[in-house]
Protein backbone atom coordinates (compact mmCIF):
# COMPACT_ATOMS: atom_id res chain seq x y z
CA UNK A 1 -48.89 114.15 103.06
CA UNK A 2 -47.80 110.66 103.45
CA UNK A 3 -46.17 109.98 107.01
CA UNK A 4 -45.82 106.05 107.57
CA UNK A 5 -46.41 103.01 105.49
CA UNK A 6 -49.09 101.64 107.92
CA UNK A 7 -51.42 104.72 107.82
CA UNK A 8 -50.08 105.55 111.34
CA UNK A 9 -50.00 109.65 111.67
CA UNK A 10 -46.62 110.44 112.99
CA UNK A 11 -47.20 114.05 113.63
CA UNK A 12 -49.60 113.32 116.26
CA UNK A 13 -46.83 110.30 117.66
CA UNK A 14 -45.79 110.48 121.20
CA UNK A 15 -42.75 108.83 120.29
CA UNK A 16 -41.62 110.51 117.37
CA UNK A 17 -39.71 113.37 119.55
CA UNK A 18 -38.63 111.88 122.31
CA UNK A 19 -37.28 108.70 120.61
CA UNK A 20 -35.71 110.85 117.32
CA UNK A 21 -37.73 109.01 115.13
CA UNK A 22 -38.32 110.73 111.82
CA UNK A 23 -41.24 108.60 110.41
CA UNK A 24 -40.61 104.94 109.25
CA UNK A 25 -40.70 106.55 105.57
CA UNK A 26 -37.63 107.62 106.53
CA UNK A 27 -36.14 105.52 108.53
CA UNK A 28 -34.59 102.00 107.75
CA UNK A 29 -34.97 100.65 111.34
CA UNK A 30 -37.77 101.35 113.24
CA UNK A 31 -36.54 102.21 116.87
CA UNK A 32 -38.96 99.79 118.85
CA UNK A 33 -37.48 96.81 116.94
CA UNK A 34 -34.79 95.52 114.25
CA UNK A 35 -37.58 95.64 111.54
CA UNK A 36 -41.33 96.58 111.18
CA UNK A 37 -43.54 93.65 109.03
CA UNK A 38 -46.15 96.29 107.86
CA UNK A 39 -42.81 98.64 106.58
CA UNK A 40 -40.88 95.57 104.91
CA UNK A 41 -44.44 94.16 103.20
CA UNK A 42 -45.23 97.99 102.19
CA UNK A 43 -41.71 98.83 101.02
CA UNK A 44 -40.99 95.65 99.03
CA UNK A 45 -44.04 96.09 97.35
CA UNK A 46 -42.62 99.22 96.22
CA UNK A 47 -46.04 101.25 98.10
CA UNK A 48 -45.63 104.43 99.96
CA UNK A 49 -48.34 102.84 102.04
CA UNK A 50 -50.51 99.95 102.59
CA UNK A 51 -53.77 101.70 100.79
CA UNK A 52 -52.21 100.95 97.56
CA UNK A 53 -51.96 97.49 97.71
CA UNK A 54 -54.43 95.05 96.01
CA UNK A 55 -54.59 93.30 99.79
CA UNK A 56 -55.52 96.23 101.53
CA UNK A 57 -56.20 96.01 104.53
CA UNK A 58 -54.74 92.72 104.80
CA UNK A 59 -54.42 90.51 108.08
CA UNK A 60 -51.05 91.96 108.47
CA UNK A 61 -51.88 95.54 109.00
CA UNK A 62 -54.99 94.74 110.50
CA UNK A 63 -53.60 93.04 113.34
CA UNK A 64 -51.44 96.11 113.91
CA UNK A 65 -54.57 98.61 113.87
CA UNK A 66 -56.71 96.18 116.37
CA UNK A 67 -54.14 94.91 118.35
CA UNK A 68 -54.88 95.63 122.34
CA UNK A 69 -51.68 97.49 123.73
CA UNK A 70 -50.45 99.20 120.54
CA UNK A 71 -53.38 99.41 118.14
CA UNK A 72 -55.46 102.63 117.39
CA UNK A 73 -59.18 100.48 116.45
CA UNK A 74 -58.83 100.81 112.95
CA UNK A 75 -58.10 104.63 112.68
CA UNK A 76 -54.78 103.77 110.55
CA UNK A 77 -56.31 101.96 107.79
CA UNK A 78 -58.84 104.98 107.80
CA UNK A 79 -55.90 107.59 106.79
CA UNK A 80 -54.40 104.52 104.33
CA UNK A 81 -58.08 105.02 102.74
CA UNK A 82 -57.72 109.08 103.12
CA UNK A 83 -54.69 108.63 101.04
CA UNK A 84 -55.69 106.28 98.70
CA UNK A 85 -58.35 109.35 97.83
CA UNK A 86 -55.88 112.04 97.49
């Protein structure tokens, strides 16, 4: 099952129940900001997520995976590739 755009795993989120956030596939607004990039590239594209992009993994979502305070080394464009499979 699909759960974000970036290949993030909402189910395992600590966020998702404290904040009321229902996965950015179905969400317009992310609750940490007014808009996500990875969501609005993803979305606009017309993917479910970024593994089915010709790009993928582009600069964009890799600086979300790798980046120090908020990334998860990679382990998101992992699951994009697990659902790319499936």
């Amino acid at each position: 099952m699909i759960e974000s755009n970036c290949g993030l795993l909402c189910s395992e989120c600590s966020y998702r129940e404290p904040m009321g956030c229902s996965g950015c596939i179905h969400i317009d607004r992310p609750f940490w900001a007014d808009s996500c990039p990875v969501k609005d590239c993803c979305t606009g594209q017309q993917h479910k997520h970024c593994g089915q992009c010709v790009k993928f993994p582009c600069e964009l979502l890799k600086q979300f995976a790798y980046d120090e305070k908020q990334g998860d080394n990679g382990r998101r464009i992992e699951q994009c590739q697990n659902w790319q499979a499936n």
